[in-house]
PDB file of N, CA and C in Angstrom:
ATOM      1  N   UNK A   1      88.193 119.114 117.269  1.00  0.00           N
ATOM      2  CA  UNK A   1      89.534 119.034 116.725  1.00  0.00           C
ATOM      3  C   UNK A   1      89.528 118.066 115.547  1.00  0.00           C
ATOM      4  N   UNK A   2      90.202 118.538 114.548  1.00  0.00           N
ATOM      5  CA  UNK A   2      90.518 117.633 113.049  1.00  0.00           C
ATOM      6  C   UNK A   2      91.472 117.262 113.008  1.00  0.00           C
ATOM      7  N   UNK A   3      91.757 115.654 113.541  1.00  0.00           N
ATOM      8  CA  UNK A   3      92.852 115.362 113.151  1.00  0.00           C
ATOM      9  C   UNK A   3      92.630 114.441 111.783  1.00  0.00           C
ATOM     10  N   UNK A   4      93.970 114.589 111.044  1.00  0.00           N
ATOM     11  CA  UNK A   4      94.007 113.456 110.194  1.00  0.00           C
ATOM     12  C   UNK A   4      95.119 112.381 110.465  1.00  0.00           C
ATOM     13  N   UNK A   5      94.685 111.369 110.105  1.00  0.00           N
ATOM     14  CA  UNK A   5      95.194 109.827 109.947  1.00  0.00           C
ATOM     15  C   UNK A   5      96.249 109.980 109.318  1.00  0.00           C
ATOM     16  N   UNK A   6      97.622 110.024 109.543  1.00  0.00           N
ATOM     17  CA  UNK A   6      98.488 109.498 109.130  1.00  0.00           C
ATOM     18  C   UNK A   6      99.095 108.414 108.174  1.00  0.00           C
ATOM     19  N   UNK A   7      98.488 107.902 106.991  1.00  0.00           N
ATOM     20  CA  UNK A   7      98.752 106.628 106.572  1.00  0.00           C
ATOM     21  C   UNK A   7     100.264 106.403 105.561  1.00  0.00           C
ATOM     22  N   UNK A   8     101.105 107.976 105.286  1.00  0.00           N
ATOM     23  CA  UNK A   8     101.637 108.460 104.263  1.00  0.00           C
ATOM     24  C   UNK A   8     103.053 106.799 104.310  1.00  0.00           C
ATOM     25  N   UNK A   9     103.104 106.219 105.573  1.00  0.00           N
ATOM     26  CA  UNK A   9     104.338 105.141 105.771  1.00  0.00           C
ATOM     27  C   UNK A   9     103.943 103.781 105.281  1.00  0.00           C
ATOM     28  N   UNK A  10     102.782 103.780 104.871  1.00  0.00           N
ATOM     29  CA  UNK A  10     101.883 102.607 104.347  1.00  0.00           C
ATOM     30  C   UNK A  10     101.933 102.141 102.997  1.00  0.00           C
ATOM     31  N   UNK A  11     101.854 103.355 102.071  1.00  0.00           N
ATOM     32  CA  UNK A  11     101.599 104.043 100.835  1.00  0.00           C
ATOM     33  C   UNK A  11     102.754 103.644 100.153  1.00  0.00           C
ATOM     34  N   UNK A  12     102.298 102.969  99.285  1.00  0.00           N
ATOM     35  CA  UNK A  12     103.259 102.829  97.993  1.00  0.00           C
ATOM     36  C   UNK A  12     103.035 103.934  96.874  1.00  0.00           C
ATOM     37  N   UNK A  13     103.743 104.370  96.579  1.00  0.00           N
ATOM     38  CA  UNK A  13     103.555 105.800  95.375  1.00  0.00           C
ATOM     39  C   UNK A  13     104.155 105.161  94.061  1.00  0.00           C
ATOM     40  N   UNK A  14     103.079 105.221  92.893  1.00  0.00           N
ATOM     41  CA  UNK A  14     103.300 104.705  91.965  1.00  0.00           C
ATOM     42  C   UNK A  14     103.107 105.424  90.306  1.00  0.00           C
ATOM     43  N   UNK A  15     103.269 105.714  89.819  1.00  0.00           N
ATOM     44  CA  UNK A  15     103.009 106.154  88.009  1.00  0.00           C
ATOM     45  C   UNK A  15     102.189 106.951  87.852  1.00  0.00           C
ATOM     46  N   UNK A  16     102.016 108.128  87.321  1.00  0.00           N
ATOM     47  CA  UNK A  16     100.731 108.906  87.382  1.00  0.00           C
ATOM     48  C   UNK A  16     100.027 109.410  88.626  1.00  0.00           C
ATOM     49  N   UNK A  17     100.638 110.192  89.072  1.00  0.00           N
ATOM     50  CA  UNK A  17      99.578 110.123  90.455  1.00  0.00           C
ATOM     51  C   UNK A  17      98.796 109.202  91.258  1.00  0.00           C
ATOM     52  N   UNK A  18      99.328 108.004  91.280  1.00  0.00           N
ATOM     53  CA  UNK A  18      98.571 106.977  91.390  1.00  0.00           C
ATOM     54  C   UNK A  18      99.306 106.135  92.827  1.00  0.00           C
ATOM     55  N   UNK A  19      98.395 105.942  94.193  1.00  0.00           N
ATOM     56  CA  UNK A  19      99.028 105.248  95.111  1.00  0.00           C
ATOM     57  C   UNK A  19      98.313 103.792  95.327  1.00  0.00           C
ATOM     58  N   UNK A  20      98.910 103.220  96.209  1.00  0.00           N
ATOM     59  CA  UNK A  20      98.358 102.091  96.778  1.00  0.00           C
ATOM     60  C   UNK A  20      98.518 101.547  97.901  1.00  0.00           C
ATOM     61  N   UNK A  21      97.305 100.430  98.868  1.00  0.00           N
ATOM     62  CA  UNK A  21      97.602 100.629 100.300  1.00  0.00           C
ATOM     63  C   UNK A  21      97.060  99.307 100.319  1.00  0.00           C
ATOM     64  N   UNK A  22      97.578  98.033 101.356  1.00  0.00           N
ATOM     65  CA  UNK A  22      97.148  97.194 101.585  1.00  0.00           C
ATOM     66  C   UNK A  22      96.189  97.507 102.939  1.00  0.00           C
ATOM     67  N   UNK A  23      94.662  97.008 103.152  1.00  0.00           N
ATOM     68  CA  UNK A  23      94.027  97.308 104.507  1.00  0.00           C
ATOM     69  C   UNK A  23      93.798  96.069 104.986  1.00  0.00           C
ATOM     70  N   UNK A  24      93.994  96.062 106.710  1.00  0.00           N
ATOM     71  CA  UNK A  24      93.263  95.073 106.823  1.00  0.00           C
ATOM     72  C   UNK A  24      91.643  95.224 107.602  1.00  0.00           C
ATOM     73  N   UNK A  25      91.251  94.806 107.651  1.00  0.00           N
ATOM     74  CA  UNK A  25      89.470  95.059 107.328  1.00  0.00           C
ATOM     75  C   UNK A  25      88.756  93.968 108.086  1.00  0.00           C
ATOM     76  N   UNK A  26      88.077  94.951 109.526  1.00  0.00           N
ATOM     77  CA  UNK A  26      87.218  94.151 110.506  1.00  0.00           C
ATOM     78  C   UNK A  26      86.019  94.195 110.534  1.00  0.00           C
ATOM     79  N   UNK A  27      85.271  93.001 110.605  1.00  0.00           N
ATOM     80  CA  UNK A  27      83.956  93.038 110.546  1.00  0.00           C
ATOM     81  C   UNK A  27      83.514  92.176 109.376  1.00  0.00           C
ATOM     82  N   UNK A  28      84.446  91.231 108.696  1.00  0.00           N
ATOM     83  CA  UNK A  28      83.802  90.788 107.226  1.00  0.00           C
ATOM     84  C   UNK A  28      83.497  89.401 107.664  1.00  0.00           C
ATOM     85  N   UNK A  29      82.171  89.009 107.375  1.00  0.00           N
ATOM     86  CA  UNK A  29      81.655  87.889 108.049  1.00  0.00           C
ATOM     87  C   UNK A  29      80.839  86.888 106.520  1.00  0.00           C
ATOM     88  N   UNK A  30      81.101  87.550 105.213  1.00  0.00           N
ATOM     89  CA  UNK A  30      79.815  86.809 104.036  1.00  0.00           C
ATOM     90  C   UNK A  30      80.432  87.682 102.860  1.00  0.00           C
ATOM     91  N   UNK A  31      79.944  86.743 101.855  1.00  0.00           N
ATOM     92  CA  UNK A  31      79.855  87.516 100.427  1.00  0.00           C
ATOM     93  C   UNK A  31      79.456  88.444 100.518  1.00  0.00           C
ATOM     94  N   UNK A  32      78.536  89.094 100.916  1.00  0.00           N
ATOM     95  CA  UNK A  32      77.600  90.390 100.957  1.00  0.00           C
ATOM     96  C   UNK A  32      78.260  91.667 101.659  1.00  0.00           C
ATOM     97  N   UNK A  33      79.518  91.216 102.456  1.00  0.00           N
ATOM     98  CA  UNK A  33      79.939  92.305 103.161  1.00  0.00           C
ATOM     99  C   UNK A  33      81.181  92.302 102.542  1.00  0.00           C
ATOM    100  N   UNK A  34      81.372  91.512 101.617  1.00  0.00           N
ATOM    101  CA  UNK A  34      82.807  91.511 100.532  1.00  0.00           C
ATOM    102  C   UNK A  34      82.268  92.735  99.741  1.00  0.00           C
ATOM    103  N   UNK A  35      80.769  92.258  98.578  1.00  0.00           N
ATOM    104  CA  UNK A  35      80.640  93.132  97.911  1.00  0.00           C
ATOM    105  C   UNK A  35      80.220  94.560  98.151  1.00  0.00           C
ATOM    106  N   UNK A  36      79.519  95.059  99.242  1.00  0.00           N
ATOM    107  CA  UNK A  36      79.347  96.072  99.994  1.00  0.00           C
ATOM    108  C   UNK A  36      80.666  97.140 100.299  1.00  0.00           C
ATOM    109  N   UNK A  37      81.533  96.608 100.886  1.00  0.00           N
ATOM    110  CA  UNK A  37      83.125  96.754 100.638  1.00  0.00           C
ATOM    111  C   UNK A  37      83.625  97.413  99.341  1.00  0.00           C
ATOM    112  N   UNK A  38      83.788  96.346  98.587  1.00  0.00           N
ATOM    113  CA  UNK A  38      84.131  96.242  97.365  1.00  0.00           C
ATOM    114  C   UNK A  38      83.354  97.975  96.344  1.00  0.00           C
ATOM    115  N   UNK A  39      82.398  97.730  96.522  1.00  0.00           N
ATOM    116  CA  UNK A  39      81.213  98.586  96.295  1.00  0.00           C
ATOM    117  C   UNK A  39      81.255 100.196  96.720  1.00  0.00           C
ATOM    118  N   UNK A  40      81.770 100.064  97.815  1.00  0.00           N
ATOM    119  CA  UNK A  40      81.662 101.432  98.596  1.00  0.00           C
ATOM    120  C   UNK A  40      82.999 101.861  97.648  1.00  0.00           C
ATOM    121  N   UNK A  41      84.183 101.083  98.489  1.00  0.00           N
ATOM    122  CA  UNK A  41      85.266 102.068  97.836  1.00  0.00           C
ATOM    123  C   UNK A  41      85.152 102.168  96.983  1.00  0.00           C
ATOM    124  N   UNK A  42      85.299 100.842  95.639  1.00  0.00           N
ATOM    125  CA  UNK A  42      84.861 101.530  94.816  1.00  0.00           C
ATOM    126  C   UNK A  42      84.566 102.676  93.612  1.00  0.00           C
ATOM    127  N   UNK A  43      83.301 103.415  94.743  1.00  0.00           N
ATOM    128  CA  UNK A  43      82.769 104.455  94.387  1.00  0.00           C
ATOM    129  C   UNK A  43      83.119 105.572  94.536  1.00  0.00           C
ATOM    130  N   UNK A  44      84.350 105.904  95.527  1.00  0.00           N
ATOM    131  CA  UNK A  44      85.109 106.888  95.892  1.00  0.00           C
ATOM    132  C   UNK A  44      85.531 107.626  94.994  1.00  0.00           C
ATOM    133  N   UNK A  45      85.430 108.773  95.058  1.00  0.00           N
ATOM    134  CA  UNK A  45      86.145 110.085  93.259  1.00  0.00           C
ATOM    135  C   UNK A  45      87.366 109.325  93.683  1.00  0.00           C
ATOM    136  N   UNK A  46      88.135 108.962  92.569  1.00  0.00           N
ATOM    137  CA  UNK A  46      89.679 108.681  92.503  1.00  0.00           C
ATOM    138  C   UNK A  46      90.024 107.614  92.614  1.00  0.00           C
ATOM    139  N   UNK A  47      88.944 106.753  92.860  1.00  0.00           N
ATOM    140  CA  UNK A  47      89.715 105.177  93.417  1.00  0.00           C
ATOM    141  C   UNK A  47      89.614 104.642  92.041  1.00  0.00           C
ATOM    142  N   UNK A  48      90.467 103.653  92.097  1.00  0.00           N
ATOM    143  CA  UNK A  48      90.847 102.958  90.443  1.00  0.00           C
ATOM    144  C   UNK A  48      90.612 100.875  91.146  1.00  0.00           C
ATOM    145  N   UNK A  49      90.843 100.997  91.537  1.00  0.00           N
ATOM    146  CA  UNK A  49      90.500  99.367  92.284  1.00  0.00           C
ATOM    147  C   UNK A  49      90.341  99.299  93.634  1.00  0.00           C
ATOM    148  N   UNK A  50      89.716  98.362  93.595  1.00  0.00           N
ATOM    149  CA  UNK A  50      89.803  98.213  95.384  1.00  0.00           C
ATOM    150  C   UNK A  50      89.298  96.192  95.276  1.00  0.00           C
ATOM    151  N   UNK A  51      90.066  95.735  95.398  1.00  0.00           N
ATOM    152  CA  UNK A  51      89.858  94.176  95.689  1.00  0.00           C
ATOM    153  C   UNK A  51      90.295  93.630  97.526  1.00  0.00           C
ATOM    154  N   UNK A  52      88.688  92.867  97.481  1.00  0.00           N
ATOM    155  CA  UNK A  52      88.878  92.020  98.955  1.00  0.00           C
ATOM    156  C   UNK A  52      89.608  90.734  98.657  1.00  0.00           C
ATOM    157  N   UNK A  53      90.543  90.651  99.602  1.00  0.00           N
ATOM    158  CA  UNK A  53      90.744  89.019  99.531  1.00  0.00           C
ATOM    159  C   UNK A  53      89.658  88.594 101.129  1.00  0.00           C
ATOM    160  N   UNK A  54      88.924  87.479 100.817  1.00  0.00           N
ATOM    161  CA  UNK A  54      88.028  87.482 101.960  1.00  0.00           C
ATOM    162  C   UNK A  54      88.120  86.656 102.963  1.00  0.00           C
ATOM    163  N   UNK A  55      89.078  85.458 102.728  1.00  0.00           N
ATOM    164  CA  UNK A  55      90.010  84.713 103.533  1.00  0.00           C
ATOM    165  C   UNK A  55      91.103  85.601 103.928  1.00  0.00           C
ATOM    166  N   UNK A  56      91.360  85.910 103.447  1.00  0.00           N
ATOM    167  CA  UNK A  56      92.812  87.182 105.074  1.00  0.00           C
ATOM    168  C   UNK A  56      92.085  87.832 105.084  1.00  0.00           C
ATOM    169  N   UNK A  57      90.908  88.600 104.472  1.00  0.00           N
ATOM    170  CA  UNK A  57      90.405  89.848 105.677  1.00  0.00           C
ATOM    171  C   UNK A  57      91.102  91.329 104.920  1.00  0.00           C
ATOM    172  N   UNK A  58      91.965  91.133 103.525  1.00  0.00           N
ATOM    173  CA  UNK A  58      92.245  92.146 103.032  1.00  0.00           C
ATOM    174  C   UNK A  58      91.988  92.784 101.735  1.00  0.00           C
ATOM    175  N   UNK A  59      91.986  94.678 102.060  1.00  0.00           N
ATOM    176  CA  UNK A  59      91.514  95.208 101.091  1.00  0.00           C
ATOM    177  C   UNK A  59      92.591  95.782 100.200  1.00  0.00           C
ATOM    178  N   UNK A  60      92.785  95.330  99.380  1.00  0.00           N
ATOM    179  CA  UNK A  60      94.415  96.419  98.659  1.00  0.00           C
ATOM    180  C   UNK A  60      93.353  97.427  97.374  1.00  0.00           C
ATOM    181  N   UNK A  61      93.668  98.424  97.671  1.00  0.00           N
ATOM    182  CA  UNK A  61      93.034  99.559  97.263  1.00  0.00           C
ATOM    183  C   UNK A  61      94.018 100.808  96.275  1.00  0.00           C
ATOM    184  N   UNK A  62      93.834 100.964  94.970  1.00  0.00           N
ATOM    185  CA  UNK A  62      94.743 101.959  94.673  1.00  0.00           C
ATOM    186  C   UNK A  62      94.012 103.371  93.978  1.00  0.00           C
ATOM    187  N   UNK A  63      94.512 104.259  93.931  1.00  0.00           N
ATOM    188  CA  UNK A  63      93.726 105.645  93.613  1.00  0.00           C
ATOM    189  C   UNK A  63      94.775 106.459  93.217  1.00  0.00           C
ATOM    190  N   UNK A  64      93.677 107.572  92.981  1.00  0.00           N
ATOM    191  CA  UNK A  64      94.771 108.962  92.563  1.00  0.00           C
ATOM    192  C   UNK A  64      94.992 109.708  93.944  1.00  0.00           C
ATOM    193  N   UNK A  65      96.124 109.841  94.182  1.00  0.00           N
ATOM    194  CA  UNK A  65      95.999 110.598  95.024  1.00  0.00           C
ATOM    195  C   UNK A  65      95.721 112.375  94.503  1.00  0.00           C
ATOM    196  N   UNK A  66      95.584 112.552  93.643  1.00  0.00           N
ATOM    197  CA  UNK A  66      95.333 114.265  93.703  1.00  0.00           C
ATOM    198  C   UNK A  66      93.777 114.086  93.893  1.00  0.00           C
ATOM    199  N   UNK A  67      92.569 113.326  93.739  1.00  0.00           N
ATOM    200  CA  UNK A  67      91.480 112.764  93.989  1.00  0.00           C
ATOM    201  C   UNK A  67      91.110 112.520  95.355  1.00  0.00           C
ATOM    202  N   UNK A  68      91.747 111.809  96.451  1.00  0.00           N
ATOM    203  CA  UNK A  68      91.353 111.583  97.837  1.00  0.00           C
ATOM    204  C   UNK A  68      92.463 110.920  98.338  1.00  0.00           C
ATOM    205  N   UNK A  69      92.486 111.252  99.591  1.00  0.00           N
ATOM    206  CA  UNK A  69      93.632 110.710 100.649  1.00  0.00           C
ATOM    207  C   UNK A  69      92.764 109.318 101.162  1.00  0.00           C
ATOM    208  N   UNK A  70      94.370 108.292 101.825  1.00  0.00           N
ATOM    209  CA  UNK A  70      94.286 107.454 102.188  1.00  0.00           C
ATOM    210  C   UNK A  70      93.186 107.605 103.298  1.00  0.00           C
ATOM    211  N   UNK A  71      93.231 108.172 104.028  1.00  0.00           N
ATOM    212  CA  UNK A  71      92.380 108.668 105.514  1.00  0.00           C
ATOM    213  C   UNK A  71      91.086 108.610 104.924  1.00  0.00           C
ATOM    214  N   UNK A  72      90.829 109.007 103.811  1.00  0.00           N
ATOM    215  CA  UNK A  72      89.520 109.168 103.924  1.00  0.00           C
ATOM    216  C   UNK A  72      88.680 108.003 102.986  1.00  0.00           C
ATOM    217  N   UNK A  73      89.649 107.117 102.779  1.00  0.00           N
ATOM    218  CA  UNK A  73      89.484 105.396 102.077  1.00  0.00           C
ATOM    219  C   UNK A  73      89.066 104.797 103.741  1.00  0.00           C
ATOM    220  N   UNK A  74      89.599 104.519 104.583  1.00  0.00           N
ATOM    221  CA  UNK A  74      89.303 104.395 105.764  1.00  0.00           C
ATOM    222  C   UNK A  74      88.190 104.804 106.805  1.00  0.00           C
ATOM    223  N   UNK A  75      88.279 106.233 106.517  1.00  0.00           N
ATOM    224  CA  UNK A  75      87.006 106.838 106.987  1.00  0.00           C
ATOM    225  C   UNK A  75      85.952 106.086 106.602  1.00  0.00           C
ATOM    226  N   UNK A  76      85.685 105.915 104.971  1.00  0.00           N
ATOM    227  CA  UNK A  76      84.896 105.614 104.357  1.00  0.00           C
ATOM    228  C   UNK A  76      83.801 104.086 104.865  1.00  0.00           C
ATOM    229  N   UNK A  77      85.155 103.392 105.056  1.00  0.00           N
ATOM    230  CA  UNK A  77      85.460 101.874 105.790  1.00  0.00           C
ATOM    231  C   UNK A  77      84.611 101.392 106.766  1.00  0.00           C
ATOM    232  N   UNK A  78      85.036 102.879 107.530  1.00  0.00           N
ATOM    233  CA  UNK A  78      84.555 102.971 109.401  1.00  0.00           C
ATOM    234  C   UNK A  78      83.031 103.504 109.178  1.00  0.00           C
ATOM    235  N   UNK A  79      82.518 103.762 108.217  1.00  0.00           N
ATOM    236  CA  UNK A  79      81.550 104.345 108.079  1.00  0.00           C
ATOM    237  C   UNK A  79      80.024 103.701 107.797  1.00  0.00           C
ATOM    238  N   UNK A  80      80.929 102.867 107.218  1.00  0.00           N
ATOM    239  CA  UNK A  80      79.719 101.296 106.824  1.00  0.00           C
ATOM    240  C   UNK A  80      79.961 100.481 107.745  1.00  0.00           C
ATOM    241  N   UNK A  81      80.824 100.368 108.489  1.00  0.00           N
ATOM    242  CA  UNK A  81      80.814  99.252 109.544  1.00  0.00           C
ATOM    243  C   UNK A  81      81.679  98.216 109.625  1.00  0.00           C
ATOM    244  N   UNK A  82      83.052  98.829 109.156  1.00  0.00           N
ATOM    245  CA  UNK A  82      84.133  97.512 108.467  1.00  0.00           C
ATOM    246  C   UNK A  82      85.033  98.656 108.810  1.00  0.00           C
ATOM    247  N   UNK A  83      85.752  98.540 110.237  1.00  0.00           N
ATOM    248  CA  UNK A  83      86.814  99.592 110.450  1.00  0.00           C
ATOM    249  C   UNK A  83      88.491  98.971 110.041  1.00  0.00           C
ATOM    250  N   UNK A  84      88.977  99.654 109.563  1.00  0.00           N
ATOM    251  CA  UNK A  84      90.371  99.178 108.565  1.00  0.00           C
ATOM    252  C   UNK A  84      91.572  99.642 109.398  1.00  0.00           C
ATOM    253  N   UNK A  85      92.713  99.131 109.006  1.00  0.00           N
ATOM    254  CA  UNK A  85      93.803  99.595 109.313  1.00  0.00           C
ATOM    255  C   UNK A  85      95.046  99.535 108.625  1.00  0.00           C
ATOM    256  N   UNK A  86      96.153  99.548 108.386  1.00  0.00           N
ATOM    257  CA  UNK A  86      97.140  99.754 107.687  1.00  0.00           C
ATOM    258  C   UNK A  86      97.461  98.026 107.816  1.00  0.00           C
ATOM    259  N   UNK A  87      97.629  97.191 106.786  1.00  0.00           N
ATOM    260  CA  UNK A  87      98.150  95.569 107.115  1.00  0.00           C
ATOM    261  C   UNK A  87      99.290  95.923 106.780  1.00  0.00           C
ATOM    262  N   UNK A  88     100.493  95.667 108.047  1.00  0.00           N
ATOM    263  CA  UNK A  88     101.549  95.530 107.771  1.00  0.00           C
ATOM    264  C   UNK A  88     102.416  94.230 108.484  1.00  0.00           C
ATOM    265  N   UNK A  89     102.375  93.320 107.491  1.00  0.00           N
ATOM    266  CA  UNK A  89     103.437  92.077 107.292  1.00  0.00           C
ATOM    267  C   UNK A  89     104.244  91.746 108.744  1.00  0.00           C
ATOM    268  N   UNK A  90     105.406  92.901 108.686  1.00  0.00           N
ATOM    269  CA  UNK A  90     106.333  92.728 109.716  1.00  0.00           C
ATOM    270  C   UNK A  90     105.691  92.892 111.046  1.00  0.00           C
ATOM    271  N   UNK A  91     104.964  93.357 111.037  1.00  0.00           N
ATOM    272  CA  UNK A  91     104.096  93.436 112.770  1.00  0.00           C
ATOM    273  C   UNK A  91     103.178  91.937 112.924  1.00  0.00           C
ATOM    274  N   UNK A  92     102.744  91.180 111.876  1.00  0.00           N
ATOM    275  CA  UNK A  92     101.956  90.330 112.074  1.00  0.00           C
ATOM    276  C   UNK A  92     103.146  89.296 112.942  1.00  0.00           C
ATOM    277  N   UNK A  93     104.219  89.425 111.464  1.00  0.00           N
ATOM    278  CA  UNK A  93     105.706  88.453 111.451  1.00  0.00           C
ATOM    279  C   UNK A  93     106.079  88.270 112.995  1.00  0.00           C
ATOM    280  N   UNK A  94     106.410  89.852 113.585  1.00  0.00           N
ATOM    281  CA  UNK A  94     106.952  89.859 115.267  1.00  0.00           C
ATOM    282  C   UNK A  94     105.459  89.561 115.837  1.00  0.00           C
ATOM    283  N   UNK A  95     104.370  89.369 115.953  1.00  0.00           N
ATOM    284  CA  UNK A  95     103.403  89.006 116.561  1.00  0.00           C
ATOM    285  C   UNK A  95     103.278  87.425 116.606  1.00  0.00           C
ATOM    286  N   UNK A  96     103.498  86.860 115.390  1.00  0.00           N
ATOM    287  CA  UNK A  96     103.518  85.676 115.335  1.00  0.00           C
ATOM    288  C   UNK A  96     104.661  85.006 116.347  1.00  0.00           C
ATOM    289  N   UNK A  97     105.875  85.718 115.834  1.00  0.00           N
ATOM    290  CA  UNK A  97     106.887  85.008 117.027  1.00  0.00           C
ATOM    291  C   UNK A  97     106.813  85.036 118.211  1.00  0.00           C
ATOM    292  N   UNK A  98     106.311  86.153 118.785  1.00  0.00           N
ATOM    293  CA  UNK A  98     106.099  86.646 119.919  1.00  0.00           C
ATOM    294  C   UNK A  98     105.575  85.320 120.654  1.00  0.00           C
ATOM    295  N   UNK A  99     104.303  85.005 120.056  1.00  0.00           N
ATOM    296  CA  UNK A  99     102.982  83.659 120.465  1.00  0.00           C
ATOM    297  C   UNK A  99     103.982  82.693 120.231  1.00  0.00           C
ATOM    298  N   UNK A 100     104.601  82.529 119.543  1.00  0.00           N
ATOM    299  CA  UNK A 100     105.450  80.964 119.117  1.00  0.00           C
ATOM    300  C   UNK A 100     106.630  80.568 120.538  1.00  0.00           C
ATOM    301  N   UNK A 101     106.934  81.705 120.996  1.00  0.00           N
ATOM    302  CA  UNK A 101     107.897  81.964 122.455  1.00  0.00           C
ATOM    303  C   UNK A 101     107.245  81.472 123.438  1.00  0.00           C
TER     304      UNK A 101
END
């Protein structure tokens, strides 16, 4: 069965065919697995940036979307050994309070 990843609630849609996605990104332990990262996406048909911040652990990544879907920026991710997920703010925000209770 093929499912695909859902990421379309993540996605900022911007100018030109052009989207963008903040990830957050497990497994980054060194420079070397920044640039590896950095490197892979990258190289993706369609991707236009992809910057680690390596203290939070995040990848904000933007592309064409008529070029490749979000899902398969991720795939890509999970593939080298750095499995990603959608970083979203307000879930950290209620997580944080949650622990602070």
């Amino acid at each position: 069965m093929d499912e695909t990843l859902d990421l379309s609630a993540f996605i900022e849609h911007g100018e030109a065919d052009t989207a963008r996605m903040t990830l957050a990104v497990e497994n980054i332990g060194c420079a070397g697995c920044m640039r590896k990262i950095e490197s892979t996406v990258s190289k993706l048909p369609g991707v236009v940036e992809a910057r680690l911040n390596f203290t939070q652990r995040r990848l904000a990544v933007a592309w064409h979307e008529s070029k490749i879907e979000a899902a398969q920026i991720v795939a890509a991710l999970d593939g080298i050994g750095y499995p990603a997920h959608p970083f979203a703010p307000e879930q950290v925000e209620a997580d944080d309070s949650h622990r602070a209770r």
